[in-house]
Protein backbone atom coordinates (compact mmCIF):
# COMPACT_ATOMS: atom_id res chain seq x y z
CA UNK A 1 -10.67 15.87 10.05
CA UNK A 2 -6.93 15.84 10.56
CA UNK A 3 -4.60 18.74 9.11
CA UNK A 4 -1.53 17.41 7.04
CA UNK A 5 -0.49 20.71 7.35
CA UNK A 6 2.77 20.90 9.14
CA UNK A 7 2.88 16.99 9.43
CA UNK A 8 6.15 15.23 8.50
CA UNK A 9 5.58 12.15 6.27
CA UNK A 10 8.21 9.75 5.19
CA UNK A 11 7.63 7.81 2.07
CA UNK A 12 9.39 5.13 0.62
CA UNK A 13 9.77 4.39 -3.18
CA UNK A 14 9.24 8.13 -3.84
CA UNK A 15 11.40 8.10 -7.03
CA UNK A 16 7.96 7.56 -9.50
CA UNK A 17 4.61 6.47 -9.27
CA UNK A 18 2.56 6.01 -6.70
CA UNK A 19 5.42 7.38 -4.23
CA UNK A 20 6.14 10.16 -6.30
CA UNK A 21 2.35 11.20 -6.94
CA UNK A 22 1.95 11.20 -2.99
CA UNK A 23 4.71 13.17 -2.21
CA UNK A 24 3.29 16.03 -4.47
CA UNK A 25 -0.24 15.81 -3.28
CA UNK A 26 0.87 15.68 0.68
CA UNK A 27 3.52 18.54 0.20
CA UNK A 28 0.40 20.21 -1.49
CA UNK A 29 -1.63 19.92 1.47
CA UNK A 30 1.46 21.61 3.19
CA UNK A 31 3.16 18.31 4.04
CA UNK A 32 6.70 18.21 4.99
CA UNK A 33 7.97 14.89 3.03
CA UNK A 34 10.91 12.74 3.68
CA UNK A 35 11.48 10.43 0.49
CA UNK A 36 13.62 7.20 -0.06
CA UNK A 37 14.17 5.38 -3.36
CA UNK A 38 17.41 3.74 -4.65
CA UNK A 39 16.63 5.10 -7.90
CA UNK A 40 18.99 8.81 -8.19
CA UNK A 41 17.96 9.75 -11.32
CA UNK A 42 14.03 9.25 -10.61
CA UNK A 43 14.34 10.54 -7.03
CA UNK A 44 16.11 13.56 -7.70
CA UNK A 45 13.09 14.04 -10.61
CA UNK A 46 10.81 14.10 -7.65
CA UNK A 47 12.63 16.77 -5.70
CA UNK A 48 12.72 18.71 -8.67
CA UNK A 49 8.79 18.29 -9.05
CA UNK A 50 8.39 19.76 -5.41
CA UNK A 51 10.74 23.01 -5.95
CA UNK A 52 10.28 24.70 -2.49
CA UNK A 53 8.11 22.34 -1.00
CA UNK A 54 9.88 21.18 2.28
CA UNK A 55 11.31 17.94 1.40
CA UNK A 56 14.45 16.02 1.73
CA UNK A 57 15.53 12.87 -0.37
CA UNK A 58 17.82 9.80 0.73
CA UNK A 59 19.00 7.58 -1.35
CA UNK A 60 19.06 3.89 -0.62
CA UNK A 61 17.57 0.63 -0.57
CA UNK A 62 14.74 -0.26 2.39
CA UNK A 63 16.42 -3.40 2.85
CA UNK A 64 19.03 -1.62 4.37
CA UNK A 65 17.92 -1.04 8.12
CA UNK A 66 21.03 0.71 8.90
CA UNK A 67 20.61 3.13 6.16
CA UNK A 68 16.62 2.86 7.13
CA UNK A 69 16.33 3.90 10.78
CA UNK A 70 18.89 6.66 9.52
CA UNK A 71 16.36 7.71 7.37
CA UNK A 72 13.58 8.00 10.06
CA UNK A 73 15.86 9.34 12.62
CA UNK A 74 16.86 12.18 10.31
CA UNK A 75 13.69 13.21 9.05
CA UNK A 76 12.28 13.21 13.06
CA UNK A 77 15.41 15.12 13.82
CA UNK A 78 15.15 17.59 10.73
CA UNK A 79 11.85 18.83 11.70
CA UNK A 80 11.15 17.83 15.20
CA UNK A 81 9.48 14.94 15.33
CA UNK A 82 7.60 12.14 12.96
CA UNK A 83 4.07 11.99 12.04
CA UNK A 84 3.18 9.47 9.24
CA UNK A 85 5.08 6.68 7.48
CA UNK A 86 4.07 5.50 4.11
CA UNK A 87 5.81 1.96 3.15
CA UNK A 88 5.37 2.40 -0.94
CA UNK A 89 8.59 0.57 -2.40
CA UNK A 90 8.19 -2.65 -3.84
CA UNK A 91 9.33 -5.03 -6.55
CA UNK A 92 7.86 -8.18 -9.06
CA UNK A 93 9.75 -10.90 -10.11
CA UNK A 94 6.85 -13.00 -12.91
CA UNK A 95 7.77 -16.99 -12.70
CA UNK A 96 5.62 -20.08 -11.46
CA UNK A 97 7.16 -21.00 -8.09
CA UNK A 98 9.08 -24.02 -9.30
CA UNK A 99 10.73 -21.68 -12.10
CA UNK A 100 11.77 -18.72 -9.45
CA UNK A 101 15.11 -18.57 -8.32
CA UNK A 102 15.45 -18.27 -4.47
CA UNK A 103 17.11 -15.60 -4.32
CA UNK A 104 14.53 -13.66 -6.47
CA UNK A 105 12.39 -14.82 -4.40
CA UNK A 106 13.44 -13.70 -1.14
CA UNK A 107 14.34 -10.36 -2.57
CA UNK A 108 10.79 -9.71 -3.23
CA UNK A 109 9.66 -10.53 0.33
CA UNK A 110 12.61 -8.49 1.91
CA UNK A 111 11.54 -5.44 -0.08
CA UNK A 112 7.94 -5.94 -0.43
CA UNK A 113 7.22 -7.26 3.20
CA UNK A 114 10.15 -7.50 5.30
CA UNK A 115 10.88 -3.72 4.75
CA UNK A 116 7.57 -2.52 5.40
CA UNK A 117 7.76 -4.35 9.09
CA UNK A 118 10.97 -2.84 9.68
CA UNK A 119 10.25 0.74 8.79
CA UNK A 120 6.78 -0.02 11.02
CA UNK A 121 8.88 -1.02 13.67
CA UNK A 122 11.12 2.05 13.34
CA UNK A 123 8.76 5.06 12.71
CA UNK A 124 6.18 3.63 15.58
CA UNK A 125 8.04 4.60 18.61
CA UNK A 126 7.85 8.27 17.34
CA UNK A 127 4.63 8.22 16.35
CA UNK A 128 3.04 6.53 19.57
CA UNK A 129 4.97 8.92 21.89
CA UNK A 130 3.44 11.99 19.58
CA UNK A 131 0.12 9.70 19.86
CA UNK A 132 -1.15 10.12 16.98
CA UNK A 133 0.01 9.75 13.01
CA UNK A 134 -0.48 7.67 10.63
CA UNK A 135 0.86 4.27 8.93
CA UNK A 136 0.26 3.40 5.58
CA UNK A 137 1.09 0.26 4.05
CA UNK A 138 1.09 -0.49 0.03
CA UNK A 139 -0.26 -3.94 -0.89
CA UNK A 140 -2.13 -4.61 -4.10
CA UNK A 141 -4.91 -6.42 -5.01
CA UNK A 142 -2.25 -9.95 -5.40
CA UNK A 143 -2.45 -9.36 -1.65
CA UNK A 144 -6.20 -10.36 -1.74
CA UNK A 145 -6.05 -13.32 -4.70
CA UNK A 146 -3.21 -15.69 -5.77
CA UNK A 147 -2.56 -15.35 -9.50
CA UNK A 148 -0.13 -17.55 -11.59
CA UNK A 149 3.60 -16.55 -12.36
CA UNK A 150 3.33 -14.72 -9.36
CA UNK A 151 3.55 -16.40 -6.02
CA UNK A 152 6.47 -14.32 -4.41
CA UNK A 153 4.96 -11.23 -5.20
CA UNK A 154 1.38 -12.50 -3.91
CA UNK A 155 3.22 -13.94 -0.74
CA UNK A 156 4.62 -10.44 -0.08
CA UNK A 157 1.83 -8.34 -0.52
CA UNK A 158 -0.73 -11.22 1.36
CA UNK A 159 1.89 -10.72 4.17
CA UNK A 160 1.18 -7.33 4.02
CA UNK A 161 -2.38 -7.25 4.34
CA UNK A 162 -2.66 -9.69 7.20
CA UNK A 163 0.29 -7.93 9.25
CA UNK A 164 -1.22 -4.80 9.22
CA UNK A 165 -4.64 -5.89 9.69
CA UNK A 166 -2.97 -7.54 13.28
CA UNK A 167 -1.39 -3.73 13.80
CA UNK A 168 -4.65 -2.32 13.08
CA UNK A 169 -6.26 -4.09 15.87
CA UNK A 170 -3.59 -3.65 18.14
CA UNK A 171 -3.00 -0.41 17.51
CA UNK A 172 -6.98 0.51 17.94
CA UNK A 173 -7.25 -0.71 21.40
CA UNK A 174 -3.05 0.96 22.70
CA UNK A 175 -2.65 3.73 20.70
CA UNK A 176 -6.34 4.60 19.26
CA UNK A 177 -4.61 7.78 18.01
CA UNK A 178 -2.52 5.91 15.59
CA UNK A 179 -4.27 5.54 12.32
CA UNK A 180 -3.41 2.44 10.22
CA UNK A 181 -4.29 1.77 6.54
CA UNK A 182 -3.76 -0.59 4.24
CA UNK A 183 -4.02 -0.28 0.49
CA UNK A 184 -5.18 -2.82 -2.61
CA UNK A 185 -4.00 -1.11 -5.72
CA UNK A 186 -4.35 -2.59 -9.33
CA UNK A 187 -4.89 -1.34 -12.51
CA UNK A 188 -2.43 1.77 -11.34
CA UNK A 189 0.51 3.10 -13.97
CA UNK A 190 2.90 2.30 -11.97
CA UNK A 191 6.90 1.10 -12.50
CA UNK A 192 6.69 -2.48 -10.50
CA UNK A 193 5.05 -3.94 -13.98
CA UNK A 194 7.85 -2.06 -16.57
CA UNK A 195 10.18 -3.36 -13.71
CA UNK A 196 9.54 -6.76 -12.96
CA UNK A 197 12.14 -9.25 -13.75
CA UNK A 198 10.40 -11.77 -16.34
CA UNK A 199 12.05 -15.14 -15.37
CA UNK A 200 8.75 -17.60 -17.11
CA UNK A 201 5.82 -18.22 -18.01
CA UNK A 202 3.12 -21.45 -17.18
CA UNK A 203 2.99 -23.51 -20.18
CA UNK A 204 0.17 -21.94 -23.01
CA UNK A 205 0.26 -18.62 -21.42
CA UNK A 206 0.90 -16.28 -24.19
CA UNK A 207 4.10 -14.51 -24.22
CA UNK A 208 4.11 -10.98 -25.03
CA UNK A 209 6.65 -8.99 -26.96
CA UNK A 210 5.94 -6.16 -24.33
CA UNK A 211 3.92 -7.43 -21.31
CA UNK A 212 5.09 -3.58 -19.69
CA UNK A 213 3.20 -1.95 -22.49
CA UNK A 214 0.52 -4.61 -22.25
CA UNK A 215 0.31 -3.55 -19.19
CA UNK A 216 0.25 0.17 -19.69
CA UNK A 217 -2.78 -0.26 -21.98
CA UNK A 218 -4.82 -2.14 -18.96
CA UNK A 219 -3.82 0.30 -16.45
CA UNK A 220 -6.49 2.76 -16.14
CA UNK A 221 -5.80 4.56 -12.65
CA UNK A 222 -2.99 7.15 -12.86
CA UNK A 223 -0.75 7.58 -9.89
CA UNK A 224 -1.69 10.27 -8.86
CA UNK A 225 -5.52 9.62 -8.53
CA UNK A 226 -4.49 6.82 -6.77
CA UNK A 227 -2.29 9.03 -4.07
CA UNK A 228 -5.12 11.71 -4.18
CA UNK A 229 -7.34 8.74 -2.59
CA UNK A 230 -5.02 7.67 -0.35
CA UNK A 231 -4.42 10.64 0.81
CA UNK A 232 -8.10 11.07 1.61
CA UNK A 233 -8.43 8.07 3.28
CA UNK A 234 -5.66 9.66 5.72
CA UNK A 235 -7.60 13.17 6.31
CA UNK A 236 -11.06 10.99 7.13
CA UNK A 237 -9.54 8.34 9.23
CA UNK A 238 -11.64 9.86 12.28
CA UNK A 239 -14.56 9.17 10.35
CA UNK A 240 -14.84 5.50 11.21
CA UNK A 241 -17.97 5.01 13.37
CA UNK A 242 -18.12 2.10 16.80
CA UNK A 243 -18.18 -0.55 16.85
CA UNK A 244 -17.12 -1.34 13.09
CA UNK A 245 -13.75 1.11 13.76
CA UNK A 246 -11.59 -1.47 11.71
CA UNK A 247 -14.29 -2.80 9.33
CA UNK A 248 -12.99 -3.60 5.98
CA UNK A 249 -14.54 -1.48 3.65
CA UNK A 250 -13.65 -2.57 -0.45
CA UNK A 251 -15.30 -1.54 -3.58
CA UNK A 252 -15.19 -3.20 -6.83
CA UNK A 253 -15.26 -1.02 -9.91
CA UNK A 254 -17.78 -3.08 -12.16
CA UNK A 255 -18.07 -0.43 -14.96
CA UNK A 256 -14.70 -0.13 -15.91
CA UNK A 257 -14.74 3.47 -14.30
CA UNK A 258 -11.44 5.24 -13.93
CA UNK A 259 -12.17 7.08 -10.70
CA UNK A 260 -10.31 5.25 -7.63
CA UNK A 261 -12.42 3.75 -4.49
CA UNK A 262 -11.33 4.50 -0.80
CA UNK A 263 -12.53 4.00 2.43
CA UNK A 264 -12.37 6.29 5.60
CA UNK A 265 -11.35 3.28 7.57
CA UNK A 266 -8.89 0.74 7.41
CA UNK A 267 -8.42 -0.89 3.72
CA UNK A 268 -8.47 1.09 0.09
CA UNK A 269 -9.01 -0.90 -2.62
CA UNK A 270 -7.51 1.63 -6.11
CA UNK A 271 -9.34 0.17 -8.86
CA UNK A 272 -8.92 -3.41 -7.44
CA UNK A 273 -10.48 -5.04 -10.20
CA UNK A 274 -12.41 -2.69 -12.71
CA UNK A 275 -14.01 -4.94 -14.70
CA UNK A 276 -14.09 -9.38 -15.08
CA UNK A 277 -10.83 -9.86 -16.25
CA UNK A 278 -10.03 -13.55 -18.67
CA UNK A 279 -6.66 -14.86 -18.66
CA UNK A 280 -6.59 -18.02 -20.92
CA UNK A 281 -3.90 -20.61 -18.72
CA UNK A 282 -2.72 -23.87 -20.30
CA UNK A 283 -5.01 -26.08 -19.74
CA UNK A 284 -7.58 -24.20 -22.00
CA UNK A 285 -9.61 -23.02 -19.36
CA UNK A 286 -10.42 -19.54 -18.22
CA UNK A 287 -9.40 -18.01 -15.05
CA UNK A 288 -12.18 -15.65 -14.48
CA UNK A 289 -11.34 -12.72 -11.78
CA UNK A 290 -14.42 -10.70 -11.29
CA UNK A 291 -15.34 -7.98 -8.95
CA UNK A 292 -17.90 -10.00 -7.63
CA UNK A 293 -15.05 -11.84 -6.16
CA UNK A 294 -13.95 -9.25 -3.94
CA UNK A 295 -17.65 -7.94 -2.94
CA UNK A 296 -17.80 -12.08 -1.97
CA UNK A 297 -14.87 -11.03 0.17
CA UNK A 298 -15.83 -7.99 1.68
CA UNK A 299 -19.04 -9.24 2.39
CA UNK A 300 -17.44 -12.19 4.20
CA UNK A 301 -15.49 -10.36 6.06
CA UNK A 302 -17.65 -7.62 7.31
CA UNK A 303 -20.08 -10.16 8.79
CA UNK A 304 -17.09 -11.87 10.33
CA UNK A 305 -15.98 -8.93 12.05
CA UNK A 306 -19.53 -8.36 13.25
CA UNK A 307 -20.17 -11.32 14.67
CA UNK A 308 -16.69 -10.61 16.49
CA UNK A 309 -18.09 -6.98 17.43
CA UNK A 310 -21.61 -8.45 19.07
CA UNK A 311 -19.41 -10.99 20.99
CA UNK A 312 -17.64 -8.21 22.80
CA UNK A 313 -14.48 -10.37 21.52
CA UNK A 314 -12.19 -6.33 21.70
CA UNK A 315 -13.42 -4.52 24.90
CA UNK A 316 -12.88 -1.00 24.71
CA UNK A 317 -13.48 -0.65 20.68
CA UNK A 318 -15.92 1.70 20.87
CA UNK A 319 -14.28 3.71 23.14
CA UNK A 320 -11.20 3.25 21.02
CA UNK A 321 -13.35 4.51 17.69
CA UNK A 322 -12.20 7.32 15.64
CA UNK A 323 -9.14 8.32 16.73
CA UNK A 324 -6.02 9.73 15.12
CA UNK A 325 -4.08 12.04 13.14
């Protein structure tokens, strides 16, 4: 099982929740943690959280590359090399498609997606010459169903899943000591719901007076269960057994448990969907979202990639099983 100890991890959108909770819990495990948020107030609460932990903080926006490969450079530089990115930050913006400004839209996508490629493509020349490390890469359950009002932030964080699913692969058969994960959170107390700009609703959708504390009330995963599972999930990424190395692994929590679901392989899914959720649309139906609808999934999936295993379709998988950190 790989030792965090020593490790440098960057993190973006360290300045509260989920970012936040993991930079605690990896400097815990005697992480060194390099954090990035555009928020000063909350990322300079962070620092203050982790006292003498070794940490440093830069302040800026990931869509940014300038200020973004400084970033990585820096915190290589600072403590002689990179080991681990984690590509956290991310925004909402709640509006049907033909409501949402452009330019809201393509701000979600450049933080939510088109940041998470870049700081990829930045921190994996360090981490491939060290050959090993890890990359971690925040989507959400909206990256596994389309829901309504939300169609940039689903685009983003669909984007995300399938790109690093591709890197996975890759990544497995180049650099087998590379571990890449990819994580589904919902239900998690986070800021992107308190955040989110709230541009419209569809039509019969009802319109709270506080859809952030609405939200609050749902929200049954706390961040930092959520980073204590991720975190996990990075410490047993050698666990993943030939010839399923990058089998997708999800867990629906049915009974409305609080306790967080991981995987020792490639996906997490945080609470995905804790119990059948209704949200009455418009048109006076229900839009039933179930965690039968992500076993479905799984299910689907895992044969899928068997059938791809039996065919020999990735020579070398087995021999590429297990590796990293």
């Amino acid at each position: 099982m790989p030792d965090l100890a020593g490790r440098t991890i960057a993190v973006t959108g360290a300045a509260s929740g989920i970012g936040r909770a993991l930079a605690l819990v990896l400097a815990r495990r005697g992480a060194r943690v390099a954090l990035a948020d555009r928020d000063a107030e909350g990322l300079a609460e962070t620092a203050r959280l982790l006292g003498n932990y070794p940490h440093v903080t830069h302040l800026f926006d990931v869509t940014d590359t300038g200020r973004f490969a400084a970033f990585i450079e820096e915190a290589a530089s600072q403590w002689g090399g990179l080991d681990g990115l984690i590509n956290n930050a991310g925004l909402s913006v709640v509006a049907p498609f033909a409501e949402c400004p452009r330019e809201e839209f393509d701000r979600v996508m450049a933080v939510n997606f088109a940041a998470v490629v870049e700081g990829t493509r930045l921190a994996l020349p360090h981490l491939k010459r060290a050959g090993s490390g890890w990359i971690v890469n925040i989507s959400s359950v909206f990256g596994l169903m389309g829901f309504p009002t939300q169609s940039a932030y689903n685009a983003s964080k669909f984007a995300v899943r399938g790109f690093t699913e591709a890197l996975a692969l890759e990544l497995a058969v180049t650099d087998p000591g590379i571990c890449v994960i990819r994580v589904h959170p919902g239900g998690v107390r986070t800021n992107v719901a308190r955040n989110a700009r709230h541009i419209a609703l569809l039509p019969g959708m009802p319109a709270d007076e506080d859809p952030a504390a609405r939200f609050e009330a749902n929200a049954r995963t706390t961040p930092e269960a959520a980073a204590e599972t991720i975190v996990r999930a990075m410490e047993a990424q050698g666990l993943a057994a030939a010839p399923l190395w990058w089998a997708l692994v999800m867990a629906a929590n049915l009974g409305g448990n609080s306790t967080p679901i991981g995987s020792v392989s490639s996906v997490i899914a945080l609470n995905g969907l804790e119990k059948e959720r209704q949200i009455k649309v418009g048109w006076g139906e229900f839009l039933k979202v179930g965690g039968g609808i992500v076993a479905l999934q799984g299910a689907l999936v895992l044969a899928y990639l068997y059938a791809f295993a039996k065919l020999d379709l990735f020579p070398g998988a087995a021999a590429a099983a297990g590796g990293g950190g």
